[in-house]
Protein backbone atom coordinates (compact mmCIF):
# COMPACT_ATOMS: atom_id res chain seq x y z
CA UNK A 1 93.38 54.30 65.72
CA UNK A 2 97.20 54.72 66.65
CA UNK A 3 98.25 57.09 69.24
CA UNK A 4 98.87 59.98 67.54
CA UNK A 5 95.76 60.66 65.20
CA UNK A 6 94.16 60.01 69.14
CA UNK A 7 96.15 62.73 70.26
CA UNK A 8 95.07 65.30 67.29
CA UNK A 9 91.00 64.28 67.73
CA UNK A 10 91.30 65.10 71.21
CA UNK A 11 93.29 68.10 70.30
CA UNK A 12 90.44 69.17 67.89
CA UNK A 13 87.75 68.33 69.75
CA UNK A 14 88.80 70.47 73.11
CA UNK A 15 89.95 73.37 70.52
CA UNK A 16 86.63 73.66 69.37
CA UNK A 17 84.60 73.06 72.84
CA UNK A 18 86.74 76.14 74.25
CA UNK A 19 85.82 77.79 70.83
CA UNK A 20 82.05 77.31 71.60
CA UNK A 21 82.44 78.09 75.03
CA UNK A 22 83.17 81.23 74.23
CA UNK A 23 80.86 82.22 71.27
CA UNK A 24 78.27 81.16 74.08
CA UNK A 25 79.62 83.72 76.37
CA UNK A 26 79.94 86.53 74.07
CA UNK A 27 75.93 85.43 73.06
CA UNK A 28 74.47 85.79 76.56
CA UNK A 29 76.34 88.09 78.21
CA UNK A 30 74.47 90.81 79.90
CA UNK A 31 77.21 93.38 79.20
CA UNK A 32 75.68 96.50 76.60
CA UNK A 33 79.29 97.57 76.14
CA UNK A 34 78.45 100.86 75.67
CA UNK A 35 79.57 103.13 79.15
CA UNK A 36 78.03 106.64 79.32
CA UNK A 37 80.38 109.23 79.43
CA UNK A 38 79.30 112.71 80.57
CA UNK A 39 81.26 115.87 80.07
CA UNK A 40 80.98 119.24 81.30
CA UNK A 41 81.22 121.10 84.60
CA UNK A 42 77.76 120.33 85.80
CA UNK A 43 77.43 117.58 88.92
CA UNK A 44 74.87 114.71 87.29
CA UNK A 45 73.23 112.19 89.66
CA UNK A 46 72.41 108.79 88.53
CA UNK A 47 68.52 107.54 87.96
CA UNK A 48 68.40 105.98 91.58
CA UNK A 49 69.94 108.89 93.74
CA UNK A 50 67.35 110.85 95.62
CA UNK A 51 67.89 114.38 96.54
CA UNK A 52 67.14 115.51 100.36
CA UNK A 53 67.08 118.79 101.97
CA UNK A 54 70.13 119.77 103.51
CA UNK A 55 68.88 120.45 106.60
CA UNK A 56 68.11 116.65 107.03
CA UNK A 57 71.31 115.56 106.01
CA UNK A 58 73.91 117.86 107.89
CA UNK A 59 72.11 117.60 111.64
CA UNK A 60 74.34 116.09 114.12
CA UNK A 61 73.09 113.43 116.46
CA UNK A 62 72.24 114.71 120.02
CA UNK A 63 73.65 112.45 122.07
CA UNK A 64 75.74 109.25 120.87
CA UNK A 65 74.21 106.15 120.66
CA UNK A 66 76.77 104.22 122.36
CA UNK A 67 78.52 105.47 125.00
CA UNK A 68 80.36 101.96 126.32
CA UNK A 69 80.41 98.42 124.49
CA UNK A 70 79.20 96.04 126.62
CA UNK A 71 79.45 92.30 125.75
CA UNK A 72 76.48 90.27 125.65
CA UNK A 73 78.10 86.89 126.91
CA UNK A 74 80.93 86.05 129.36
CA UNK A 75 83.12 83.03 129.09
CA UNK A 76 85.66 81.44 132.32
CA UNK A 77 88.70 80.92 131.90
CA UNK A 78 89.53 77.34 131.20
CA UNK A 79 91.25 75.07 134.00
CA UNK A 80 94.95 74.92 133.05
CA UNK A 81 95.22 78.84 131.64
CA UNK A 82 94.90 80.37 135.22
């Protein structure tokens, strides 16, 4: 087989592998395709969100829990940076 008919197998054969490759995608990919679109004026939450009084979720913290970082570890200087 001369060069050139080489070249156009190859050719063919990497066409169609890129070909499959992405028939295989389009097969199994989890994607419905479909995105819910909701109109109107009305605030929707999704299937997951759970709703809590307000009361619970606009108190304030009494005191901070932080009030100074304080690292864990020290370290000393290395000789020749003093």
């Amino acid at each position: 087989m001369n060069s050139r008919k080489l070249k156009l197998v190859s050719a063919a054969a990497g066409a169609s592998a890129v070909v499959a490759m992405g028939a295989l995608t389009a097969v199994f990919s989890e994607d419905s395709g479909s995105a819910t679109v909701v109109s109107g004026s009305e605030i929707t939450l999704g299937e997951t969100t759970t709703i809590q009084e307000a009361s619970t979720i606009m108190k304030a913290a009494s005191t901070p829990e932080t009030t100074m970082a304080v690292p864990e570890m020290t370290a000393e200087v290395p000789d020749g940076f003093r």
